[in-house]
C-alpha atoms as a PDB file:
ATOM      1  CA  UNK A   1     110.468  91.283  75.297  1.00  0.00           C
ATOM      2  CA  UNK A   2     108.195  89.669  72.586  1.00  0.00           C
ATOM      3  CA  UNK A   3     104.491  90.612  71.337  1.00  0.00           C
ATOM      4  CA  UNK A   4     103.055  88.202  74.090  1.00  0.00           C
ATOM      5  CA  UNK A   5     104.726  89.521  76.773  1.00  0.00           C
ATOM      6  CA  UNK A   6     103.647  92.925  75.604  1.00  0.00           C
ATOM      7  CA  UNK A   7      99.911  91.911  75.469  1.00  0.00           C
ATOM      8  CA  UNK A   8      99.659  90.697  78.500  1.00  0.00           C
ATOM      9  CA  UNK A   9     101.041  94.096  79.918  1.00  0.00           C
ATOM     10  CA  UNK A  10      98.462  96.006  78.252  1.00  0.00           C
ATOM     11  CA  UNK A  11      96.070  93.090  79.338  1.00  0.00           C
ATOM     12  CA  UNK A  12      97.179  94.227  82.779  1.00  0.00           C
ATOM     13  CA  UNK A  13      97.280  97.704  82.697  1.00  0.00           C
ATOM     14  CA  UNK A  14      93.540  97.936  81.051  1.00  0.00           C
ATOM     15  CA  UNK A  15      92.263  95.814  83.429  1.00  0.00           C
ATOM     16  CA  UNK A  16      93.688  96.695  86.520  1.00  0.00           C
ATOM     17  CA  UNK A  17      91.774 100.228  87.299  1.00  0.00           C
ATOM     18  CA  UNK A  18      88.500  98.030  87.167  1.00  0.00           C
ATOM     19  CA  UNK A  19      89.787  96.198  89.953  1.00  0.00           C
ATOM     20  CA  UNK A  20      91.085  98.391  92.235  1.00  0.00           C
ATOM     21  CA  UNK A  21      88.172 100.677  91.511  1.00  0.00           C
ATOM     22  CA  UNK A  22      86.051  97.504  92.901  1.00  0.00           C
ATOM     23  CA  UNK A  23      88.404  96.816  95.326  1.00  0.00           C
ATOM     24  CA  UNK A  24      88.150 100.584  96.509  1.00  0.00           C
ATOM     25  CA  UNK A  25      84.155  99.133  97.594  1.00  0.00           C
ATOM     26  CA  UNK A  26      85.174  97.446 100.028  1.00  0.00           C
ATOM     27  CA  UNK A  27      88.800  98.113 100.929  1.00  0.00           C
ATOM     28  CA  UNK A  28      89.609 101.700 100.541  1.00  0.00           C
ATOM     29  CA  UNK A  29      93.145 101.520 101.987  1.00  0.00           C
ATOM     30  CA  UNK A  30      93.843  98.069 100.117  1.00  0.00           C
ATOM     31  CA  UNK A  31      92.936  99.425  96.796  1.00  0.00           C
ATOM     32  CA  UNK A  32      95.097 102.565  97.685  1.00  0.00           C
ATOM     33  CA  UNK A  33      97.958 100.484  98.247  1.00  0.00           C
ATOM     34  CA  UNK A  34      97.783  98.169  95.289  1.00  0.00           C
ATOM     35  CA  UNK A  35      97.225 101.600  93.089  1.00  0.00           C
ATOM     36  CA  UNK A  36     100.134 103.426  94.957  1.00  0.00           C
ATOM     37  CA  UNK A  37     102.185 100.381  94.196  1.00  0.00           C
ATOM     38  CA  UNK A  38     100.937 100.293  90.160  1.00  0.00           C
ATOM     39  CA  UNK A  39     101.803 103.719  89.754  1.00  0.00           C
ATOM     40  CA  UNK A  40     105.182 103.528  91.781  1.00  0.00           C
ATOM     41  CA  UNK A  41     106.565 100.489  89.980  1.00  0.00           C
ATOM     42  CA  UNK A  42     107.210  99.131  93.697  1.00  0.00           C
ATOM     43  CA  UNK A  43     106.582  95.249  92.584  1.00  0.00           C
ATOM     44  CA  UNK A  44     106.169  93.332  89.300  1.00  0.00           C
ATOM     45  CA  UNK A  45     102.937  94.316  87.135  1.00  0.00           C
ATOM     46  CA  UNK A  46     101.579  90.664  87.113  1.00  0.00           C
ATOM     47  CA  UNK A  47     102.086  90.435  90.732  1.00  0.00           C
ATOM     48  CA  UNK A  48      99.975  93.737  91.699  1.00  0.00           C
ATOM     49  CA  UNK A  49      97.404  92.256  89.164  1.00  0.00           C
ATOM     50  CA  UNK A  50      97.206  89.219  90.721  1.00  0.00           C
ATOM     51  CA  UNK A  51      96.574  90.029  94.120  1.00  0.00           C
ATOM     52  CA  UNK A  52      94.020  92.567  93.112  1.00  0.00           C
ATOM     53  CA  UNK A  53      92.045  89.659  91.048  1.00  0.00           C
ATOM     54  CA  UNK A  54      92.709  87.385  94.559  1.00  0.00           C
ATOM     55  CA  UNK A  55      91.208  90.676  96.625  1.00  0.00           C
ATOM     56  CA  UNK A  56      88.018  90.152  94.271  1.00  0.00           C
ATOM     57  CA  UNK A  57      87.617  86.103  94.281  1.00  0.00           C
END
């Protein structure tokens, strides 16, 4: 693992409670799955962050 790869999961992780907490507006039961999933480790980190930023486009 090198220092990018390492930014870009704390780019992830900082970002990603302001999106599911925007999410969580609209979608309660979407933004509980995409959180239950974060804090689970059920999928990849990028992939939980990108469908949250595609929930919010």
């Amino acid at each position: 693992m090198n220092f990018h790869h390492i930014k870009k999961l704390a780019e992830y992780n900082g970002q990603l409670p302001k999106l599911i907490s925007e999410i969580s507006k609209k979608d309660a039961q979407k933004a509980f799955a995409l959180l239950e999933d974060w804090a689970n480790h059920k999928r990849p980190l990028k992939e939980i962050y990108d469908e949250a930023r595609g929930e919010l486009a």
